[in-house]
C-alpha atoms as a PDB file:
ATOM      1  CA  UNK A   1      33.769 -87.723 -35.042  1.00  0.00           C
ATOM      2  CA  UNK A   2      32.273 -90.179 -37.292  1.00  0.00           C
ATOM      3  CA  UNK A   3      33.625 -93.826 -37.147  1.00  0.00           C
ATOM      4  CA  UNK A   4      34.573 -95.350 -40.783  1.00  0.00           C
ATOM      5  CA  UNK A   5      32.332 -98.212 -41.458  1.00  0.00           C
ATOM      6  CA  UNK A   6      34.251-101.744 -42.822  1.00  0.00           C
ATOM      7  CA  UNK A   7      32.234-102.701 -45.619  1.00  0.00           C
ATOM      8  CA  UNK A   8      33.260-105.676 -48.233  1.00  0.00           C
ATOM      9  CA  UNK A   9      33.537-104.810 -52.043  1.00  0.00           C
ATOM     10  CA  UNK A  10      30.362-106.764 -52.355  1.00  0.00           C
ATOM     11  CA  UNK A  11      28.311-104.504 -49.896  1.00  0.00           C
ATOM     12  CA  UNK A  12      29.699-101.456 -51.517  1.00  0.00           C
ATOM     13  CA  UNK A  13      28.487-102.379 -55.053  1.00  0.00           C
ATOM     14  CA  UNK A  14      24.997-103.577 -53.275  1.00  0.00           C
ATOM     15  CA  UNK A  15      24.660-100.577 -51.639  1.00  0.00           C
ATOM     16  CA  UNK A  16      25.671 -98.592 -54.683  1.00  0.00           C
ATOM     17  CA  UNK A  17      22.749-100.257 -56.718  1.00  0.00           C
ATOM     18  CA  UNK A  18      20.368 -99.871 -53.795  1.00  0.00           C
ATOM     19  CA  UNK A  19      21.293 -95.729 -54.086  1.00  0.00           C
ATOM     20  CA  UNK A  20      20.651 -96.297 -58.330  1.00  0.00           C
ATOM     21  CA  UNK A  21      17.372 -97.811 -57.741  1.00  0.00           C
ATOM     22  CA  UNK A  22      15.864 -95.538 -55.068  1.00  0.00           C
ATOM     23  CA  UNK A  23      16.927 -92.740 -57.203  1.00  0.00           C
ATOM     24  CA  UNK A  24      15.306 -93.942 -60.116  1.00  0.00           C
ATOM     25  CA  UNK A  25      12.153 -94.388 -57.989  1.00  0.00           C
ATOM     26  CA  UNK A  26      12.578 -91.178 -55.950  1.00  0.00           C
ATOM     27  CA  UNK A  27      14.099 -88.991 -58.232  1.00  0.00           C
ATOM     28  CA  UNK A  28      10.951 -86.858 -59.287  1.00  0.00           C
ATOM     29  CA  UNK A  29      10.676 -85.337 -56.021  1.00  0.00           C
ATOM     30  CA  UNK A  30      13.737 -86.065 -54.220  1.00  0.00           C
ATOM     31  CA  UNK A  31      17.521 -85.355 -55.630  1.00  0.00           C
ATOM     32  CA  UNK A  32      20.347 -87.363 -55.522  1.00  0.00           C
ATOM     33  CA  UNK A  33      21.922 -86.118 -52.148  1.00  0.00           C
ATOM     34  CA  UNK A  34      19.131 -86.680 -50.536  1.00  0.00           C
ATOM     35  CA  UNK A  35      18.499 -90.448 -51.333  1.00  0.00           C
ATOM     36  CA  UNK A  36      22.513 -90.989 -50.721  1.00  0.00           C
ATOM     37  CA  UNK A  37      22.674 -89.145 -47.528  1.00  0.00           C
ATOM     38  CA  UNK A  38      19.384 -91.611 -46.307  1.00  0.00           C
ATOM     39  CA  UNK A  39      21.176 -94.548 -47.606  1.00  0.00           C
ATOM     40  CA  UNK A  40      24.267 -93.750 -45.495  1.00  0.00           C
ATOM     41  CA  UNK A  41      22.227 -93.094 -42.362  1.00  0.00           C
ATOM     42  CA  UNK A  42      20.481 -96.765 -42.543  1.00  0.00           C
ATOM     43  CA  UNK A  43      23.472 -97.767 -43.425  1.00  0.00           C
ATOM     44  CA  UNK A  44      25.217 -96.539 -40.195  1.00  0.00           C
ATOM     45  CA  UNK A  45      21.444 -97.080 -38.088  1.00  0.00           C
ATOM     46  CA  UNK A  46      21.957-101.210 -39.337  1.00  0.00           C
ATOM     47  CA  UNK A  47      25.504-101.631 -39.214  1.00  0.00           C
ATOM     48  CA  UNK A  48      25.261-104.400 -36.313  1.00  0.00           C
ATOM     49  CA  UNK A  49      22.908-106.164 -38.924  1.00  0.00           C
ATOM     50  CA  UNK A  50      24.530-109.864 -40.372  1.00  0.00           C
ATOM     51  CA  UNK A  51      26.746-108.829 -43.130  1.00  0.00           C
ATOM     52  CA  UNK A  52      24.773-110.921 -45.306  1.00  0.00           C
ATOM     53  CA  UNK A  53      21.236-109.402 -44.892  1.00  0.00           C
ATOM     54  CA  UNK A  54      22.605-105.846 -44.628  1.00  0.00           C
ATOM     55  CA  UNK A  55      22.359-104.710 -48.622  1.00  0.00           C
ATOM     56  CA  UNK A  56      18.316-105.645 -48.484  1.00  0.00           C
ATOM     57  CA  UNK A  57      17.989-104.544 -44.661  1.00  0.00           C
ATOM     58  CA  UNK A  58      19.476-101.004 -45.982  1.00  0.00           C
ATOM     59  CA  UNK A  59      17.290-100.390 -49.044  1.00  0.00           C
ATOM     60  CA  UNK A  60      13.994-101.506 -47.529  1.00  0.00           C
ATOM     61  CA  UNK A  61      15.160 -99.323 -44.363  1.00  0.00           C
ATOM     62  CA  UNK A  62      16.075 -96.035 -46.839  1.00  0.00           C
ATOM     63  CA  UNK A  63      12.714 -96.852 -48.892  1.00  0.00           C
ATOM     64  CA  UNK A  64      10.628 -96.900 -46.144  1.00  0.00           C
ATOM     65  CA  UNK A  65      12.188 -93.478 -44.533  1.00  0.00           C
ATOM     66  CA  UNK A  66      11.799 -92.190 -48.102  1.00  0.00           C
ATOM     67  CA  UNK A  67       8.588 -92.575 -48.457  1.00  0.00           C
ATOM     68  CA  UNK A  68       7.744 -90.402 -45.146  1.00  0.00           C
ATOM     69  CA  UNK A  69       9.245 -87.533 -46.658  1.00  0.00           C
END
């Protein structure tokens, strides 16, 4: 069973506008779900990452997988 992962406001909202952007740059060939669901799984894959770093570790992580669609 998954484990829940403790994230401050302030990585919620970063990660939120990470999802926004990649959509915006991946929507015309990817949909929403998709993006979201890639976001979550760096999210999980870099969750021993400094809390800090984590928002831009996540969206460069999710871009890059993205792109090797």
């Amino acid at each position: 069973m998954p484990t829940a992962l403790a994230r401050s406001p302030h990585q919620d909202a970063s990660i939120d506008l990470a999802v926004s952007r990649l959509v915006a740059e991946f929507g015309h060939r990817l949909d929403q779900q998709t993006v979201v669901g890639v976001v979550r799984s760096c999210r999980q894959d870099l969750s021993g990452s400094p809390a800090d770093a984590l928002p831009e570790l996540v969206e460069r992580l999710a871009r890059y997988r993205l792109t090797q669609d």
